[in-house]
PDB file of N, CA and C in Angstrom:
ATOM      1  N   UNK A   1      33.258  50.540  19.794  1.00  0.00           N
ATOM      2  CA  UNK A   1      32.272  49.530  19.499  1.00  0.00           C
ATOM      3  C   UNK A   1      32.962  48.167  19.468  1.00  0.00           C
ATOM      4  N   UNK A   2      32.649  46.999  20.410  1.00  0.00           N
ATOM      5  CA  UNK A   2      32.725  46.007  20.000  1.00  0.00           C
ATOM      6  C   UNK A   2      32.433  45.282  19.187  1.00  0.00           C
ATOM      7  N   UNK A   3      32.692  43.992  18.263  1.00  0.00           N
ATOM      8  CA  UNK A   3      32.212  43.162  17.155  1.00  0.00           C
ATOM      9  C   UNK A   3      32.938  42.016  17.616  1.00  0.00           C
ATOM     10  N   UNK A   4      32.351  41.167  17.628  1.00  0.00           N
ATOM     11  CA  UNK A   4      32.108  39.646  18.271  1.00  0.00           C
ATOM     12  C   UNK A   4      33.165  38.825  16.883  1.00  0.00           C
ATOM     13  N   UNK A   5      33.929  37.895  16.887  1.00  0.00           N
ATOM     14  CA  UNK A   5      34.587  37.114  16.030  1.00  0.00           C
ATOM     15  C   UNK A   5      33.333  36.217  15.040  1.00  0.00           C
ATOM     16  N   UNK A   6      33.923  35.837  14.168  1.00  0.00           N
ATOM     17  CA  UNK A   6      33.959  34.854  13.030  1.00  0.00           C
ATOM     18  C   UNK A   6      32.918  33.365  13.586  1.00  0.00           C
ATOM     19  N   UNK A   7      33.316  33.733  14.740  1.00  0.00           N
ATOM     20  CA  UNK A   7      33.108  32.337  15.435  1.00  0.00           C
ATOM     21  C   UNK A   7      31.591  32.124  15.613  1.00  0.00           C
ATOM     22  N   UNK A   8      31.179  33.296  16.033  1.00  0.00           N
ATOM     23  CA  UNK A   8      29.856  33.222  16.982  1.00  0.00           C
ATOM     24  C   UNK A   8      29.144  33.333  15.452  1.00  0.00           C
ATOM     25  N   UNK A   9      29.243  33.889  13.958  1.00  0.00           N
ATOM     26  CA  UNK A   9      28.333  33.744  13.261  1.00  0.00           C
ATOM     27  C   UNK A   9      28.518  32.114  12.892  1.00  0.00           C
ATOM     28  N   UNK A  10      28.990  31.376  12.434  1.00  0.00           N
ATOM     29  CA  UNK A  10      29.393  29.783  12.301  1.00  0.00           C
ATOM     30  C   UNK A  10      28.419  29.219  13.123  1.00  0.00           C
ATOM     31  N   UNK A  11      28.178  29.448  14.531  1.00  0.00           N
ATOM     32  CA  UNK A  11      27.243  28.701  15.072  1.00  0.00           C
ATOM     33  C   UNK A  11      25.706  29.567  14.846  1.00  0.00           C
ATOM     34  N   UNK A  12      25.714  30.388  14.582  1.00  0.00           N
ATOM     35  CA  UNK A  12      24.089  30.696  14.116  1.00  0.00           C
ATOM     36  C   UNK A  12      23.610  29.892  13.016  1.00  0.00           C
ATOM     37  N   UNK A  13      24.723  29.437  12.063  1.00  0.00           N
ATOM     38  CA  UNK A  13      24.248  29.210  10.787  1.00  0.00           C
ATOM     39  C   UNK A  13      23.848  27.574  10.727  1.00  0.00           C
ATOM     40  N   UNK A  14      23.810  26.755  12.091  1.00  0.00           N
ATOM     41  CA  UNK A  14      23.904  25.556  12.304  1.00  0.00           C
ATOM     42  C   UNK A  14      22.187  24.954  12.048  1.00  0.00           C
ATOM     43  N   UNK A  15      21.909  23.920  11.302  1.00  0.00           N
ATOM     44  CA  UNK A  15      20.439  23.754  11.207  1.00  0.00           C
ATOM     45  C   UNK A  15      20.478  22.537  11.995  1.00  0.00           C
ATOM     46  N   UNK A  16      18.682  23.075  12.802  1.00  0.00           N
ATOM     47  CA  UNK A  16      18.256  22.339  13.598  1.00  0.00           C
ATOM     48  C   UNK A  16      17.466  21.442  12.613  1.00  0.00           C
ATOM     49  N   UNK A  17      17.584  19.811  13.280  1.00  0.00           N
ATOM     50  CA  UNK A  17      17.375  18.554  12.595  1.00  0.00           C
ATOM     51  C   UNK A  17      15.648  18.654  13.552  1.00  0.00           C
ATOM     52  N   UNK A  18      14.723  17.997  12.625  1.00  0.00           N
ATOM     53  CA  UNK A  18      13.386  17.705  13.370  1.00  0.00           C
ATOM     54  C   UNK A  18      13.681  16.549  14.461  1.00  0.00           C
ATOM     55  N   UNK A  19      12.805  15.942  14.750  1.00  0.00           N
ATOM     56  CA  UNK A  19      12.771  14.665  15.674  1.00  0.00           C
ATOM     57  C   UNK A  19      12.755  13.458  14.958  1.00  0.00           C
ATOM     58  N   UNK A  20      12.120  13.365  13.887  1.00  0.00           N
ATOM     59  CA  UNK A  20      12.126  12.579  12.939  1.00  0.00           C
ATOM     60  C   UNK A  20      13.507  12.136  12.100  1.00  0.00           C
ATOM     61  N   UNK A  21      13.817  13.491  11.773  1.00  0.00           N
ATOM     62  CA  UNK A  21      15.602  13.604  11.293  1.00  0.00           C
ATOM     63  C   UNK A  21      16.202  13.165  12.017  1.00  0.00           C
ATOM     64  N   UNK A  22      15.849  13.331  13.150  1.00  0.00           N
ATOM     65  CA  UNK A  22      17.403  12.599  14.608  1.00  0.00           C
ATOM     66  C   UNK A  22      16.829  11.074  14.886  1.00  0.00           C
ATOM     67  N   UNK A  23      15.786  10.865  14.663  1.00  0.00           N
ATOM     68  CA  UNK A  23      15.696   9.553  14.952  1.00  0.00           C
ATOM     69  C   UNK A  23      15.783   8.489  13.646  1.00  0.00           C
ATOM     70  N   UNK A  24      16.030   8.830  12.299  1.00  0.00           N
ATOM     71  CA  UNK A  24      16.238   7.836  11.532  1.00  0.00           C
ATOM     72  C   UNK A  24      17.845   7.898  11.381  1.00  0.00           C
ATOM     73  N   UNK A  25      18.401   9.165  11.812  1.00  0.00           N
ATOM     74  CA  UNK A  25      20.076   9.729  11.646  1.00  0.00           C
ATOM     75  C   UNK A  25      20.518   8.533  12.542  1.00  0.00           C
ATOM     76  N   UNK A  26      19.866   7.791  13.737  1.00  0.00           N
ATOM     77  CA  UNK A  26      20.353   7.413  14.857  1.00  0.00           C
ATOM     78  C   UNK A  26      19.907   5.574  14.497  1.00  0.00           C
ATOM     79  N   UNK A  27      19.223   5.665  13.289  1.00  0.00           N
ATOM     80  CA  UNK A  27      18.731   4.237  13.266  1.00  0.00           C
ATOM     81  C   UNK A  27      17.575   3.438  13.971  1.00  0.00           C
ATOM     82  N   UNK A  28      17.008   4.649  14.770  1.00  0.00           N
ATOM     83  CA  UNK A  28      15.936   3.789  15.584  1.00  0.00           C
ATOM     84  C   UNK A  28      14.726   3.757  14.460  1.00  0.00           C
ATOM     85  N   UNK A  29      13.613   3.069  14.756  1.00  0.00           N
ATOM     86  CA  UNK A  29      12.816   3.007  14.074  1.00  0.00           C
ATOM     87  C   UNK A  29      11.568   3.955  14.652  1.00  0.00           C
ATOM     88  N   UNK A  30      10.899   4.949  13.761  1.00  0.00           N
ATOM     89  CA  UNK A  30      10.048   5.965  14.324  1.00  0.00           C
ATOM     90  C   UNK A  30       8.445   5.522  14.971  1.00  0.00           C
ATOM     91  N   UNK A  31       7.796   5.787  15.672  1.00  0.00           N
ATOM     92  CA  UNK A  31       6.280   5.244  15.927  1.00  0.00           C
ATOM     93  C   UNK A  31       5.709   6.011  14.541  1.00  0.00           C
ATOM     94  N   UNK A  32       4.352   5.972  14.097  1.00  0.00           N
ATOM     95  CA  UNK A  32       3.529   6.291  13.156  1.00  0.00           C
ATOM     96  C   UNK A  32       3.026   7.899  14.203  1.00  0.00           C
ATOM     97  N   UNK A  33       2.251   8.527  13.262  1.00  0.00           N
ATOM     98  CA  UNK A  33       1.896   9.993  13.748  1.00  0.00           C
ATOM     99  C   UNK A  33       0.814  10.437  12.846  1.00  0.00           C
ATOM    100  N   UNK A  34      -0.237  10.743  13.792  1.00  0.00           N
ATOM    101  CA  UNK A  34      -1.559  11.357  12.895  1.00  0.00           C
ATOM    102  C   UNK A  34      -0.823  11.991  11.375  1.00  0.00           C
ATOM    103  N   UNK A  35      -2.121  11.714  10.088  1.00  0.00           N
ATOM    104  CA  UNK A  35      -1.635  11.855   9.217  1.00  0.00           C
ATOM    105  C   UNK A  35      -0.728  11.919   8.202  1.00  0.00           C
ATOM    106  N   UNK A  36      -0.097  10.802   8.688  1.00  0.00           N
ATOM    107  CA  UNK A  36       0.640   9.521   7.940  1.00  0.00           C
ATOM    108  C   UNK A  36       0.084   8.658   6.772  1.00  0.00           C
ATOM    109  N   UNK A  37       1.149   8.483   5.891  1.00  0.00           N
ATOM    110  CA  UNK A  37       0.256   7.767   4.634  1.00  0.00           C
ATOM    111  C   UNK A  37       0.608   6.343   5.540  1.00  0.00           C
ATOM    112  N   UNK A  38      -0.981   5.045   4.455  1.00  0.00           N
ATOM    113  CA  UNK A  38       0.103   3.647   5.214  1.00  0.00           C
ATOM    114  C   UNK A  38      -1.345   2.631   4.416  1.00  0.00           C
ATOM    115  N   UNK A  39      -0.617   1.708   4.181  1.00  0.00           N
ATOM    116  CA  UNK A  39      -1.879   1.216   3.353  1.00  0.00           C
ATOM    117  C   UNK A  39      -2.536   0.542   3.783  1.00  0.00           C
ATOM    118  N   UNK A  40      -4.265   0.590   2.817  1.00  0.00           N
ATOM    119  CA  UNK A  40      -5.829  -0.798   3.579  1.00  0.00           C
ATOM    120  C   UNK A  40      -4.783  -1.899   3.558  1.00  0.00           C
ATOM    121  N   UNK A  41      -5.243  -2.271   4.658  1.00  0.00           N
ATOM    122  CA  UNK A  41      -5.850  -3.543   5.059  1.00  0.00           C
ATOM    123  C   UNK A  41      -6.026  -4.563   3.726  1.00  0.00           C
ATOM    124  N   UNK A  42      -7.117  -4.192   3.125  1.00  0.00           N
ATOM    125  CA  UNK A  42      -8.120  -4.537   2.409  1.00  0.00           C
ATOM    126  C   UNK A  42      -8.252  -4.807   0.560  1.00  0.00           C
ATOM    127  N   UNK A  43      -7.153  -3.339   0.188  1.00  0.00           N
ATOM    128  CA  UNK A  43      -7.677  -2.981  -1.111  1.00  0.00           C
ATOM    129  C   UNK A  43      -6.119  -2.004  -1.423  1.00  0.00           C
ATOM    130  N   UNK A  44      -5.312  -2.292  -0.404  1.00  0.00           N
ATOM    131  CA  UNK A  44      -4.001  -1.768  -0.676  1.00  0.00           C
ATOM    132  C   UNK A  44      -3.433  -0.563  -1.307  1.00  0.00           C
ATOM    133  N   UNK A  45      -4.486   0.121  -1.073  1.00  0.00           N
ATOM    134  CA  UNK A  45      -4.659   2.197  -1.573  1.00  0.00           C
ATOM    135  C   UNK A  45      -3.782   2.452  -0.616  1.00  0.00           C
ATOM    136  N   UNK A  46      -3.311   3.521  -0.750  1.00  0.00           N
ATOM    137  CA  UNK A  46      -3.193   4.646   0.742  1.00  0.00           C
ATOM    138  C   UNK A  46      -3.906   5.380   1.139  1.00  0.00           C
ATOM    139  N   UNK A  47      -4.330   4.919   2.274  1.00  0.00           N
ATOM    140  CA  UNK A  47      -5.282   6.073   2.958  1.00  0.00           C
ATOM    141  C   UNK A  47      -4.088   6.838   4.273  1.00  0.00           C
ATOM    142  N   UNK A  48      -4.956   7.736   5.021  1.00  0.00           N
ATOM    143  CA  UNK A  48      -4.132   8.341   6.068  1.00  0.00           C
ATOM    144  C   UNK A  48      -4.164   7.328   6.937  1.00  0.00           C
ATOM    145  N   UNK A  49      -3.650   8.043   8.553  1.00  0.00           N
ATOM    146  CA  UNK A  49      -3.922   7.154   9.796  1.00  0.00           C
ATOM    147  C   UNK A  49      -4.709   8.207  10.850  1.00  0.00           C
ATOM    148  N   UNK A  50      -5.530   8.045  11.285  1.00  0.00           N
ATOM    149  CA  UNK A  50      -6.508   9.119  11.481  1.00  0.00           C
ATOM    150  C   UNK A  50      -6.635   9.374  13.188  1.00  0.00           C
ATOM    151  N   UNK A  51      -6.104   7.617  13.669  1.00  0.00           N
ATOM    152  CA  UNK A  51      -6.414   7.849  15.163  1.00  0.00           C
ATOM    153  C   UNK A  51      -4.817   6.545  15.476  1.00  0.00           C
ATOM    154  N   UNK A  52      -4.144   6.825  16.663  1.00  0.00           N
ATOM    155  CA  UNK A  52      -3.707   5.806  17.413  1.00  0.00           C
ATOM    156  C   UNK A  52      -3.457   5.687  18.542  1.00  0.00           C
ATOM    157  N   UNK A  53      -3.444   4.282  18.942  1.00  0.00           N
ATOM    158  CA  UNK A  53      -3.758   4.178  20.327  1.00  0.00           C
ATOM    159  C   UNK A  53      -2.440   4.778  21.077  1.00  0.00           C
ATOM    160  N   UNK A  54      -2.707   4.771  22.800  1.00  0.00           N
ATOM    161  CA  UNK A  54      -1.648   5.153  23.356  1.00  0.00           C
ATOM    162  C   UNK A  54      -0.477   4.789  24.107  1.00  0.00           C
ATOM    163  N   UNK A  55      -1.131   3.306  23.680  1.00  0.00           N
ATOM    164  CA  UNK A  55       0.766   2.640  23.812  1.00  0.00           C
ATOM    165  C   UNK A  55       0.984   2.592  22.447  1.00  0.00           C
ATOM    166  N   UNK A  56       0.857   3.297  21.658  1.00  0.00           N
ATOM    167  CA  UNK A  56       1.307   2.860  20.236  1.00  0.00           C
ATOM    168  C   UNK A  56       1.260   1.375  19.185  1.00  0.00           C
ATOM    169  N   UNK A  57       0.489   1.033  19.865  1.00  0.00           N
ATOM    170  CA  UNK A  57       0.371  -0.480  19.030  1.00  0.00           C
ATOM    171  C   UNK A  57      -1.019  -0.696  18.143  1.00  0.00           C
ATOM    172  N   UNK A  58      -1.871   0.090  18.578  1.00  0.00           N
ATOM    173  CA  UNK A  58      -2.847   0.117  17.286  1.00  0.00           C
ATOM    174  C   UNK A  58      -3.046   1.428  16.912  1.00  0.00           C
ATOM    175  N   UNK A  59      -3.522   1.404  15.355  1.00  0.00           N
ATOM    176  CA  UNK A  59      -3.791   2.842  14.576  1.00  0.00           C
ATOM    177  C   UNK A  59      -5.136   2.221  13.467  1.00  0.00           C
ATOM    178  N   UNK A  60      -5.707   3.313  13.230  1.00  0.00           N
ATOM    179  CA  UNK A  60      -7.401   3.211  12.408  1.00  0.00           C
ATOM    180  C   UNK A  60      -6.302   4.108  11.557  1.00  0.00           C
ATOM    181  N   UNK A  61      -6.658   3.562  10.497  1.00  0.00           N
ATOM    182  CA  UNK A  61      -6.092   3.669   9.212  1.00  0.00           C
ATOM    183  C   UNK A  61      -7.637   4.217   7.974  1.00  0.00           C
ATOM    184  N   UNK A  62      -7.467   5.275   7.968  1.00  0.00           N
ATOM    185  CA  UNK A  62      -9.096   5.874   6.959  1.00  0.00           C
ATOM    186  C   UNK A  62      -8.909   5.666   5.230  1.00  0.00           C
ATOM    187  N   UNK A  63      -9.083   4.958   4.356  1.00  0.00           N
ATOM    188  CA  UNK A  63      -8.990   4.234   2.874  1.00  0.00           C
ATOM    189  C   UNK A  63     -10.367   5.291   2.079  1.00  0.00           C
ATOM    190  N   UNK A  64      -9.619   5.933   1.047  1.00  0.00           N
ATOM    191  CA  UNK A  64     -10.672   6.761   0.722  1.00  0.00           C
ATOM    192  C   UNK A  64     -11.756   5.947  -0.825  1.00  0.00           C
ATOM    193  N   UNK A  65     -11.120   4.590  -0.613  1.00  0.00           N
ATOM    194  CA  UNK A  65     -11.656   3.941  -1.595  1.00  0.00           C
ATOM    195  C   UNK A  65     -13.025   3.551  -1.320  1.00  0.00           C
ATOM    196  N   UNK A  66     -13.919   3.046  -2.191  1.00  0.00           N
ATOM    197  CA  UNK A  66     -15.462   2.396  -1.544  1.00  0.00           C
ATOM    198  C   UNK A  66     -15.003   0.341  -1.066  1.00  0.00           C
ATOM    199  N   UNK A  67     -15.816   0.608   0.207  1.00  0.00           N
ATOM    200  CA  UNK A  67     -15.533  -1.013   0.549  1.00  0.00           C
ATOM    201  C   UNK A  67     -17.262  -1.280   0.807  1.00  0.00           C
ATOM    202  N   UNK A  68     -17.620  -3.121   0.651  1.00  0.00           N
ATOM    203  CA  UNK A  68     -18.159  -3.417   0.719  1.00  0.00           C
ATOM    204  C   UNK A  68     -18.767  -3.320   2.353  1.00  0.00           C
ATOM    205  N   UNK A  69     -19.979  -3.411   2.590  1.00  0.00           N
ATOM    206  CA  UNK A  69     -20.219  -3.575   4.129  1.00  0.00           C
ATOM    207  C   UNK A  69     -19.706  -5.017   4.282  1.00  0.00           C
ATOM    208  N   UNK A  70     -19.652  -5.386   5.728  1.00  0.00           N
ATOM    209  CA  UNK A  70     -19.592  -6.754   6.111  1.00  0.00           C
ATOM    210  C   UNK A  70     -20.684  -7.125   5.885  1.00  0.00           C
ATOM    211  N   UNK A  71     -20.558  -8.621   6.075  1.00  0.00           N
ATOM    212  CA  UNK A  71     -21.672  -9.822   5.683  1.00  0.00           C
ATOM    213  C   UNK A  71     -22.283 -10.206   6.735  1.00  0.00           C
ATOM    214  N   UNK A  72     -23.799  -9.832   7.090  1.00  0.00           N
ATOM    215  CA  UNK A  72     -24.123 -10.141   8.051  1.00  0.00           C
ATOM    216  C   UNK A  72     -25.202 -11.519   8.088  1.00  0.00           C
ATOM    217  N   UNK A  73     -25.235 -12.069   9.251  1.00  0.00           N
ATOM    218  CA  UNK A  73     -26.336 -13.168   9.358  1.00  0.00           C
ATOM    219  C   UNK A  73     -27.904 -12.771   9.254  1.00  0.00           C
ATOM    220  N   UNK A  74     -28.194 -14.065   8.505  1.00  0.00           N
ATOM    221  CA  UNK A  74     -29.851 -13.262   8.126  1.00  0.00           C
ATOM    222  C   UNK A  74     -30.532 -14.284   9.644  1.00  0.00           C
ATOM    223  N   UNK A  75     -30.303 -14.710  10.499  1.00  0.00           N
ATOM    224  CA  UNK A  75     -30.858 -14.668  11.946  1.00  0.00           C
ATOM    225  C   UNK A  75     -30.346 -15.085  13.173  1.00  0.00           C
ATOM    226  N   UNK A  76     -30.481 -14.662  14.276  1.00  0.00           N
ATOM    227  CA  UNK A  76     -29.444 -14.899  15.336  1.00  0.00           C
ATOM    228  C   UNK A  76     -29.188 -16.681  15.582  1.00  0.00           C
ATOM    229  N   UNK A  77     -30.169 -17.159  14.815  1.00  0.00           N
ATOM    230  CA  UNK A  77     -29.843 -18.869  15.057  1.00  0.00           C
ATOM    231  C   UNK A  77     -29.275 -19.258  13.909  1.00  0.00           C
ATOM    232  N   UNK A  78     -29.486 -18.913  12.820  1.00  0.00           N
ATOM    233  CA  UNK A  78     -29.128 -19.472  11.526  1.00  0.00           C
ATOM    234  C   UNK A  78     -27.773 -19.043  11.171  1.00  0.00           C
ATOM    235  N   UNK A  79     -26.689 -19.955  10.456  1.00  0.00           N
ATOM    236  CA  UNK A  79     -25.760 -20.069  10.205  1.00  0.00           C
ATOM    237  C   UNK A  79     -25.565 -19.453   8.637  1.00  0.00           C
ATOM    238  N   UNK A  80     -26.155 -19.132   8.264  1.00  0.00           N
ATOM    239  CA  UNK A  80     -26.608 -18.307   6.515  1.00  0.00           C
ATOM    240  C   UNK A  80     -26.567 -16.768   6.531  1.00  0.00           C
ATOM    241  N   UNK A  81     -25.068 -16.927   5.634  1.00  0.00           N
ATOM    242  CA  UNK A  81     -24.833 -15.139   5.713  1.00  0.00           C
ATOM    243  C   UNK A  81     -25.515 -14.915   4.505  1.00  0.00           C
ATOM    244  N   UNK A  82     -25.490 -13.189   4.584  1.00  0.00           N
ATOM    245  CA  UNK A  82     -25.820 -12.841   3.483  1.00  0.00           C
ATOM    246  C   UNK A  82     -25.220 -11.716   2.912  1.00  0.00           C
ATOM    247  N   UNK A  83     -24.751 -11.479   1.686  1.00  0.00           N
ATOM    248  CA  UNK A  83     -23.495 -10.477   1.367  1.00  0.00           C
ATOM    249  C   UNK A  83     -24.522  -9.161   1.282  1.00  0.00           C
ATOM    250  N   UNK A  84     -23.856  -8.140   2.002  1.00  0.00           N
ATOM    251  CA  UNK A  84     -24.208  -6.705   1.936  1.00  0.00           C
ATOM    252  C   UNK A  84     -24.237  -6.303   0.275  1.00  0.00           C
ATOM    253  N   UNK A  85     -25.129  -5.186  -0.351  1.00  0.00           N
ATOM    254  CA  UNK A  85     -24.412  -5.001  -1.149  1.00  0.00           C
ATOM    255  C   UNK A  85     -24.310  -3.253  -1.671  1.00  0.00           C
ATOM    256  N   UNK A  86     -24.438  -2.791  -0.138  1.00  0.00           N
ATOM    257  CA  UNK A  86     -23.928  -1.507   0.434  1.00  0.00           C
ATOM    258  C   UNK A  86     -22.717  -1.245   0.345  1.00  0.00           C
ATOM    259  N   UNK A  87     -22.279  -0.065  -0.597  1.00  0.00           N
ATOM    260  CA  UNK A  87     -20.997  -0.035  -0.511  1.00  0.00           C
ATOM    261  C   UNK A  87     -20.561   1.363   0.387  1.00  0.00           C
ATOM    262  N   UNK A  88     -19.126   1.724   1.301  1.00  0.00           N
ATOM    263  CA  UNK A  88     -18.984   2.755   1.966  1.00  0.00           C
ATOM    264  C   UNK A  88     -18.270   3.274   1.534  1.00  0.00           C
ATOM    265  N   UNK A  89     -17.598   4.689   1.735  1.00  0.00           N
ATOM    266  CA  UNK A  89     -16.673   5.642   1.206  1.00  0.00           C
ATOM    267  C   UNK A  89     -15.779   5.645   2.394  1.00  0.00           C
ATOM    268  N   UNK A  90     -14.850   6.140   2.869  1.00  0.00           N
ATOM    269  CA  UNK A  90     -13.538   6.884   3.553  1.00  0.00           C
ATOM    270  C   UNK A  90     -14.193   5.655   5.395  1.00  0.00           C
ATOM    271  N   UNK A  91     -14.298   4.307   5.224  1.00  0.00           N
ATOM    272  CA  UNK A  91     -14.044   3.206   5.889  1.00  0.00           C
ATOM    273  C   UNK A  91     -12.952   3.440   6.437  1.00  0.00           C
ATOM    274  N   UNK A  92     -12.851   3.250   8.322  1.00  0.00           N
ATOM    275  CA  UNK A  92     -11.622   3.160   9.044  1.00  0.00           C
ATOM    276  C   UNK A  92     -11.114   2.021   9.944  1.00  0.00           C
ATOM    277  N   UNK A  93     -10.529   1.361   8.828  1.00  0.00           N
ATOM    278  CA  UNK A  93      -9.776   0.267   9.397  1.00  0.00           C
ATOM    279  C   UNK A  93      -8.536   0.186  10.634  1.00  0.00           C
ATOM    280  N   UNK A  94      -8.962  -0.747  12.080  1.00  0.00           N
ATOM    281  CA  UNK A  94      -8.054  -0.589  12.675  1.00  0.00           C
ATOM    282  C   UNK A  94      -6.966  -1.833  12.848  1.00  0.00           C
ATOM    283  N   UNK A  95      -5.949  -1.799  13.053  1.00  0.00           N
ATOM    284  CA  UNK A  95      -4.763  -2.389  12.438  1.00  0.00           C
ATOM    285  C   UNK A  95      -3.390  -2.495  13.525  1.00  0.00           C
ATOM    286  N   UNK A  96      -2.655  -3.243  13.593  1.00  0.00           N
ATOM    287  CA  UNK A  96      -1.944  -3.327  14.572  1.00  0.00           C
ATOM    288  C   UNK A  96      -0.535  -1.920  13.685  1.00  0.00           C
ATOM    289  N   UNK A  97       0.391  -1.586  14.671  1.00  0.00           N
ATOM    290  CA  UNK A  97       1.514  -1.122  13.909  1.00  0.00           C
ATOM    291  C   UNK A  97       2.981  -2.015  13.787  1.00  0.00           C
ATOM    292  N   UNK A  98       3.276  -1.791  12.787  1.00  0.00           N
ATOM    293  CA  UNK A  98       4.345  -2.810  12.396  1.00  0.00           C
ATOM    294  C   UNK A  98       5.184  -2.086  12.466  1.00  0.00           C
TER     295      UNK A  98
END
């Protein structure tokens, strides 16, 4: 019967690094990745990141806090907003990546 050296168990026991691990080991800076924490815009919670684009430069960021609606005009000629006072739940803000 053969039995293989010392050697060959040493390299089984070697742990594989994620992609993430090799790329902060290396100093680069990582892109963002579905379900990522990262904070509103708005109200500075953490919500996730739910969608991003595919050159990587924008991401919709989902805030599970309540936000106000926007303020809309009370007529297409008139210059007179008027504050919503509808409030929303899990709002997805989109956002450049930094």
């Amino acid at each position: 019967m053969f039995i293989k050296s010392g050697a060959s168990a040493r390299k089984g026991n070697t742990r594989d690094f994620s992609r993430k691990e090799k790329v902060v080991k290396q100093g680069v800076l990582f892109g963002v990745n579905i379900g990522d924490l990262s904070k509103c815009p708005e109200c500075e919670t953490m919500g996730r990141v739910v969608w991003v684009s595919q050159d990587k430069k924008t991401m919709g960021v989902k805030c599970p806090a309540s936000h106000r609606e926007a303020a809309r005009s009370d007529s297409k000629f008139g210059g007179t907003k008027i504050p919503s006072t509808k409030n929303r739940k899990n709002v997805v803000f989109l956002m450049t990546v930094k």
